[in-house]
Protein backbone atom coordinates (compact mmCIF):
# COMPACT_ATOMS: atom_id res chain seq x y z
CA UNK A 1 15.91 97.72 191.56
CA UNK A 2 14.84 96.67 194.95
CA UNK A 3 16.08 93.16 196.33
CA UNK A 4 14.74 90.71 198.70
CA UNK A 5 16.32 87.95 200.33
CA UNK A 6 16.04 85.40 202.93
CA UNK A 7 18.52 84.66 204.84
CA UNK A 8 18.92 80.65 206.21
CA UNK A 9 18.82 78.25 203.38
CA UNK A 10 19.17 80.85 200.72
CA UNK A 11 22.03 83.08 201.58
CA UNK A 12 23.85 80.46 203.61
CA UNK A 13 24.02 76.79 204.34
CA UNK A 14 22.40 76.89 207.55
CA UNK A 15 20.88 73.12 207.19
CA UNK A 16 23.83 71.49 206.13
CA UNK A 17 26.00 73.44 209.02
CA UNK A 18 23.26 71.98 211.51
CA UNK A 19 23.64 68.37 209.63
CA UNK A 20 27.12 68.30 210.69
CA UNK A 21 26.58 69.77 214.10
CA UNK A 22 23.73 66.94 214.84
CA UNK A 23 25.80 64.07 213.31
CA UNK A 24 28.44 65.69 215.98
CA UNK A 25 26.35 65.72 219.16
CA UNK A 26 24.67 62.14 218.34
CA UNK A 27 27.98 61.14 217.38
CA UNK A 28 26.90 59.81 214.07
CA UNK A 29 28.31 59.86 210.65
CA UNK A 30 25.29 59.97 208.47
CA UNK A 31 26.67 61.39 204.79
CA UNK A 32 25.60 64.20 202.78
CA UNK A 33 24.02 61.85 200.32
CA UNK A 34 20.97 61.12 203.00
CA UNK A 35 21.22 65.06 203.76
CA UNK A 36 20.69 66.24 199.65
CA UNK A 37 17.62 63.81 200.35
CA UNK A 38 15.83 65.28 202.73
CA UNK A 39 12.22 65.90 202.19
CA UNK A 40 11.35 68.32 204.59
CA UNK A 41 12.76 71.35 205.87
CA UNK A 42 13.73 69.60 209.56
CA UNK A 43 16.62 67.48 209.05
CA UNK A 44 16.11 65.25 212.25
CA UNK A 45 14.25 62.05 210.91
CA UNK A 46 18.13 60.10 209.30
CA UNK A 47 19.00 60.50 213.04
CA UNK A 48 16.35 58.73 214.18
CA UNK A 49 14.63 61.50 215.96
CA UNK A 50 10.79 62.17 215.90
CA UNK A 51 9.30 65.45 215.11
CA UNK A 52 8.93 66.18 219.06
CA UNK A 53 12.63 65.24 219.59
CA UNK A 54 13.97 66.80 216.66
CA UNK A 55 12.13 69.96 217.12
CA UNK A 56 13.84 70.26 220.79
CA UNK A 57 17.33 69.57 219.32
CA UNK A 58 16.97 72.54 217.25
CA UNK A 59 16.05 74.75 220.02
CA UNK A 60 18.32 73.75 221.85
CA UNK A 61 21.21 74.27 219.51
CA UNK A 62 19.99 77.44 217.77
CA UNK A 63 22.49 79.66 219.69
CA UNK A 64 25.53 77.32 217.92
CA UNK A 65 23.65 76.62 214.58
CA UNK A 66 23.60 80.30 214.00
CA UNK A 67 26.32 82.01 215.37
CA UNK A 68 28.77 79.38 214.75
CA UNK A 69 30.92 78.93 211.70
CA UNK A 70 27.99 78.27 208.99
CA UNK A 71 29.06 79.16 205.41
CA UNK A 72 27.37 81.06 202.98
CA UNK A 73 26.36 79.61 199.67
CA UNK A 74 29.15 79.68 197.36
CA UNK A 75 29.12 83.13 195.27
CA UNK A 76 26.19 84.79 197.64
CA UNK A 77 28.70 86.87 199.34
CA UNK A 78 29.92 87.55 195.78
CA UNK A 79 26.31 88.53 194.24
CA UNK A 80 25.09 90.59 196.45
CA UNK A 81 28.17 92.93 196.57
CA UNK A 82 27.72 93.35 192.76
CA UNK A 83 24.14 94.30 193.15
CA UNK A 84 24.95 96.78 195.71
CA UNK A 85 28.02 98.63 193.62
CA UNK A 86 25.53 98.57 190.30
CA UNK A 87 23.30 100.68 193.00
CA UNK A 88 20.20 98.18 193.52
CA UNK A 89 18.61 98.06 196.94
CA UNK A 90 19.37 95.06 199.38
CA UNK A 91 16.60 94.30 202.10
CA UNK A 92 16.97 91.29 204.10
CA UNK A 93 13.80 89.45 205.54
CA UNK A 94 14.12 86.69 208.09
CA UNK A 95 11.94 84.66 210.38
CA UNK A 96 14.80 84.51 212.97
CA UNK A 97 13.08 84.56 216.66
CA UNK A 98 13.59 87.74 218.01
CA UNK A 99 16.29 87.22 220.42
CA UNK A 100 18.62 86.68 217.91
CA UNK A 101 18.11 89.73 215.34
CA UNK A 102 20.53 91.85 216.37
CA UNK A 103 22.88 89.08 216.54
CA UNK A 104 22.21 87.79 213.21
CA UNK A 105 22.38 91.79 211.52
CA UNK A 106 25.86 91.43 213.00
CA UNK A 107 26.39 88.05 212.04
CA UNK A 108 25.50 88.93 208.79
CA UNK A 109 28.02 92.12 208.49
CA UNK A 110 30.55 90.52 209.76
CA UNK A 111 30.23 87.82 207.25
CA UNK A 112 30.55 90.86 204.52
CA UNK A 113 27.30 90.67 203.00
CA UNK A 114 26.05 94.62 202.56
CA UNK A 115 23.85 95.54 205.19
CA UNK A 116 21.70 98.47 205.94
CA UNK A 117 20.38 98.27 209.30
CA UNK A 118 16.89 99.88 207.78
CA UNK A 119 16.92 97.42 205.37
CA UNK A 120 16.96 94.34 207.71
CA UNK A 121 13.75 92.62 208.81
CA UNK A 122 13.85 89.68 211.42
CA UNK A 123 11.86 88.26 214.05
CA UNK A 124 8.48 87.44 212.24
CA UNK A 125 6.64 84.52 212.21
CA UNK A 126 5.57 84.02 208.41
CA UNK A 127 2.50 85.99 207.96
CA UNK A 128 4.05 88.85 209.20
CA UNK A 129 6.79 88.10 207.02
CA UNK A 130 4.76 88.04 203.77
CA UNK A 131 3.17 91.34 204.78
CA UNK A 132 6.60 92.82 205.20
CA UNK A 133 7.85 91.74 202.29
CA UNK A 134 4.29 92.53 200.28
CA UNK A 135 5.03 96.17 201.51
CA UNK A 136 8.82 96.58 200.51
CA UNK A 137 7.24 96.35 197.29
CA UNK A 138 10.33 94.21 196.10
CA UNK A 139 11.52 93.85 192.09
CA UNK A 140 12.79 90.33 193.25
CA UNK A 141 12.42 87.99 196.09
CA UNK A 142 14.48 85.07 196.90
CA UNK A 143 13.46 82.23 199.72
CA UNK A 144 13.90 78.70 200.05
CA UNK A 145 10.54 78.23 201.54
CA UNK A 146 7.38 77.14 199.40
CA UNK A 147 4.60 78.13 201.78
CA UNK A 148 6.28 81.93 201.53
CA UNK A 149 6.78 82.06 198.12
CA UNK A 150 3.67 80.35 197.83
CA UNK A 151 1.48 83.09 199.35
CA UNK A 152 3.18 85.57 197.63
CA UNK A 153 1.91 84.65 194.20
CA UNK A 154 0.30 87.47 192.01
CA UNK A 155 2.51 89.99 193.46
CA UNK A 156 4.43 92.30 190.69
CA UNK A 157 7.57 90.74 192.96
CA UNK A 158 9.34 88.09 190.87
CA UNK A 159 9.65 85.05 192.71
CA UNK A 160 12.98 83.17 192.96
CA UNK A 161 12.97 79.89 194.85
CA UNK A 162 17.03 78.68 196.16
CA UNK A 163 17.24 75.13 195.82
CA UNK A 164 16.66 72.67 198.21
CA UNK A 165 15.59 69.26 198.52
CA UNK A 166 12.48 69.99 200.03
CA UNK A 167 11.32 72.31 197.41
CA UNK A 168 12.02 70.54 193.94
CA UNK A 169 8.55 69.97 192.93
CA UNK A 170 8.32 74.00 192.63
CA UNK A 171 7.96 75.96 189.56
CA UNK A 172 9.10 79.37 190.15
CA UNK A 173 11.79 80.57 188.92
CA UNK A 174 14.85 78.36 190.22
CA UNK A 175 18.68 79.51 191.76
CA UNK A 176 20.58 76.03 192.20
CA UNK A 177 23.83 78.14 192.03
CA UNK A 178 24.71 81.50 193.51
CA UNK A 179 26.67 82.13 190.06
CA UNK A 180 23.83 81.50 188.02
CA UNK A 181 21.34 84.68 189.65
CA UNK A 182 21.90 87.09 186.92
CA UNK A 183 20.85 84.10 184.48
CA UNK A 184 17.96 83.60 187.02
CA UNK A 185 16.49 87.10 186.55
């Protein structure tokens, strides 16, 4: 079977990592409770910051949000090395800015997660996304984000949506835990 998968917020943490790097920088200690919270898919407003603000920290600290030391969902890592050795196809799709895909394909290797550089898509903005993964013609798909999994809807894809606070109120199909995927499908 062919495999699709997002990368930030479904693979790994990537929120939560920049959670702990802004309480860092503001030199806050705002817990994890406010963080599982969080309506949205920004996670400035608990620091106080408005969308203009909050939008420029993240630009700002992309380079160190990414590349730092950001974990990968617990049993990801695990997962998708078992669906490459039972021979399924593995195609990541990412809206990464460009300037950072070849980075992040490294990233991602290094990390260990099974990578074929043919099979790793980055640097979209959405729509071009969608259209990428429309044409990959994908058993499953796996994102975090509503409006992509949204627009994807009447595809033969199968739609998996990894849990976040901002996307409760979905109804696809729904990975809370990494260990739970083959129960997902």
């Amino acid at each position: 079977m062919r495999f699709g998968f997002d990368i930030d917020d479904t693979l790994i943490d990537l929120r939560q990592h920049a959670f702990h790097l802004y309480n860092k920088k503001l030199k806050k200690n705002i817990s994890l409770d406010v963080f599982q919270t969080i309506p949205t898919v920004e996670i400035h407003a608990p620091f106080g910051l408005k969308d203009k603000e909050g939008g420029q920290m993240w630009k700002d600290s992309m380079e160190e949000i990414y590349f730092t030391n950001c974990p990968s969902f617990p049993d990801a890592l695990k997962t998708l090395k078992q669906l490459e050795a039972d021979g399924h196809e593995i195609f990541y799709i990412t809206s990464r800015p460009k300037q950072f895909c070849e980075r992040t394909r490294e990233w991602i290797k290094a990390q260990g997660f099974p990578v074929k550089d043919e099979n790793f898509f980055c640097g979209m903005a959405d729509h071009e996304k969608i259209e990428t993964i429309k044409s990959l013609y994908l058993d499953y798909y796996v994102d975090d984000k509503p409006t992509v999994l949204n627009t994807l809807l009447g595809l033969d894809t199968k739609l998996i949506v990894k849990d976040q606070s901002y996307n409760r109120l979905e109804t696809h199909r729904r990975l809370v835990h990494w260990s739970e995927f083959k129960n997902v499908l």
